[in-house]
C-alpha atoms as a PDB file:
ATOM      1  CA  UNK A   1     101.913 136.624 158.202  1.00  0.00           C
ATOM      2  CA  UNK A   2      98.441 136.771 159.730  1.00  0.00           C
ATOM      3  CA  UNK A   3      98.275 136.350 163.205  1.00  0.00           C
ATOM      4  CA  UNK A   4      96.831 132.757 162.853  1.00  0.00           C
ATOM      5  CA  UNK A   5      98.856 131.494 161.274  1.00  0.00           C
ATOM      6  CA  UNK A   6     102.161 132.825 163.494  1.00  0.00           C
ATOM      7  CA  UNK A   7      99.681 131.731 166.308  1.00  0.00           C
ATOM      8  CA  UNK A   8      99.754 127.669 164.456  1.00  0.00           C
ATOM      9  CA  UNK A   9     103.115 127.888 163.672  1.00  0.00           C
ATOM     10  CA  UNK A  10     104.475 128.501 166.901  1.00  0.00           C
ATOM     11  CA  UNK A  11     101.700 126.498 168.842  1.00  0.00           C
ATOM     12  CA  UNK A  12      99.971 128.969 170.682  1.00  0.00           C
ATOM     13  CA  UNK A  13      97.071 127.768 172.296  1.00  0.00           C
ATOM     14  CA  UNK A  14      95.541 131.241 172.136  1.00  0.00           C
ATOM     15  CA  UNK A  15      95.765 134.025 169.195  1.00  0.00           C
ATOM     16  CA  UNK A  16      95.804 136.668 172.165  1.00  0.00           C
ATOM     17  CA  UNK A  17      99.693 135.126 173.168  1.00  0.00           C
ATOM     18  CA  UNK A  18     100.309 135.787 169.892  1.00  0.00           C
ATOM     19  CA  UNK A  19      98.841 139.006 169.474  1.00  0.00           C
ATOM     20  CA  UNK A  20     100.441 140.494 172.571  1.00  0.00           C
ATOM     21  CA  UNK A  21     103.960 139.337 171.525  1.00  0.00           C
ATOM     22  CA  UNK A  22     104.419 139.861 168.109  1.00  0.00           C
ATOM     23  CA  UNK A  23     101.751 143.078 167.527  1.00  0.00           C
ATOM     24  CA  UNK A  24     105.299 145.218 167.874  1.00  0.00           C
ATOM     25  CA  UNK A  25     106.265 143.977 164.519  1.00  0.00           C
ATOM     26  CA  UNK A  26     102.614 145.155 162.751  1.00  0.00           C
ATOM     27  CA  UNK A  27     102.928 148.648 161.930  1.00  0.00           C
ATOM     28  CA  UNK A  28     105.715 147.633 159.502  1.00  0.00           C
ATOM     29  CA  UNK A  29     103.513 144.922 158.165  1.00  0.00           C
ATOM     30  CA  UNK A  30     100.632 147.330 157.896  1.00  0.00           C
ATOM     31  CA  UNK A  31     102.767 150.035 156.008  1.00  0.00           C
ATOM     32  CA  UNK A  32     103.810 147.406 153.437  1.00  0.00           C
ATOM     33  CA  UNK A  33     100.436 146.344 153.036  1.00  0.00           C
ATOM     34  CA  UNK A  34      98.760 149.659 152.473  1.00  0.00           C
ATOM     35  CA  UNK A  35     101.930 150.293 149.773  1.00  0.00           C
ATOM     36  CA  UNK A  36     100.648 147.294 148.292  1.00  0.00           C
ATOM     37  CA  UNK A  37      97.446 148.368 148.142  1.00  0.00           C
ATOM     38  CA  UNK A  38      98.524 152.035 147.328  1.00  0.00           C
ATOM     39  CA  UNK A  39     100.484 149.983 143.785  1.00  0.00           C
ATOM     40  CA  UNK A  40      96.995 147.733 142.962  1.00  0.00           C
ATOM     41  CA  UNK A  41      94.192 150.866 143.309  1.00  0.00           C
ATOM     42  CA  UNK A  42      96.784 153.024 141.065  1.00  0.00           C
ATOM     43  CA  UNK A  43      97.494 150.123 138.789  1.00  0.00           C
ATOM     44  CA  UNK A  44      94.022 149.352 137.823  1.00  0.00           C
ATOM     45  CA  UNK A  45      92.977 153.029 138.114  1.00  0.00           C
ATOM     46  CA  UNK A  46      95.560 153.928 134.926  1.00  0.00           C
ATOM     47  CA  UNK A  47      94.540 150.239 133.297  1.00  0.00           C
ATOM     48  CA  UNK A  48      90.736 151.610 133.697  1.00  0.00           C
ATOM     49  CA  UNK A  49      91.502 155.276 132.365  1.00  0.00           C
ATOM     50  CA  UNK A  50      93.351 153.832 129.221  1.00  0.00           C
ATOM     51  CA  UNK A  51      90.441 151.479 128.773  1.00  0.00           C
ATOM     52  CA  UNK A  52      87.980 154.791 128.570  1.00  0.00           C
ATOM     53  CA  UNK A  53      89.683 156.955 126.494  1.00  0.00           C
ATOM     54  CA  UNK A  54      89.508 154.156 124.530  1.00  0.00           C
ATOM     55  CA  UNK A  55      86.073 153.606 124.253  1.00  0.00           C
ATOM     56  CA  UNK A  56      84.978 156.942 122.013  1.00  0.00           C
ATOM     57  CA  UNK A  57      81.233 157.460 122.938  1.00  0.00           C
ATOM     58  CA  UNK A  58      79.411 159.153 120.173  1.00  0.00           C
ATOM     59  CA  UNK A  59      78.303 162.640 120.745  1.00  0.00           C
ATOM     60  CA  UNK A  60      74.897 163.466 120.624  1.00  0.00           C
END
């Protein structure tokens, strides 16, 4: 989760409580992320490469 909400969840009164205690847990959080991200830009990239070949242009 975002920091916000962990911060309204637990009733911090300030996102910098909940930023010092729980920013030990991030990395982890950040790795899965960029995996995530890593799986969506690949994804689409193959998706978008199909689509060209697809598309025959004419040649002049």
């Amino acid at each position: 989760m975002d920091l916000r909400t962990v911060q309204g969840q637990l009733g911090h009164a300030s996102i910098v409580l909940s930023a010092d205690t729980y920013t030990s847990v991030l990395p982890e959080l950040y790795h899965e992320a960029a995996e995530a991200t890593a799986r969506l830009v690949l994804t689409t990239a193959r998706t978008t490469a199909r689509k060209v070949r697809r598309i025959r242009l004419p040649q002049t």
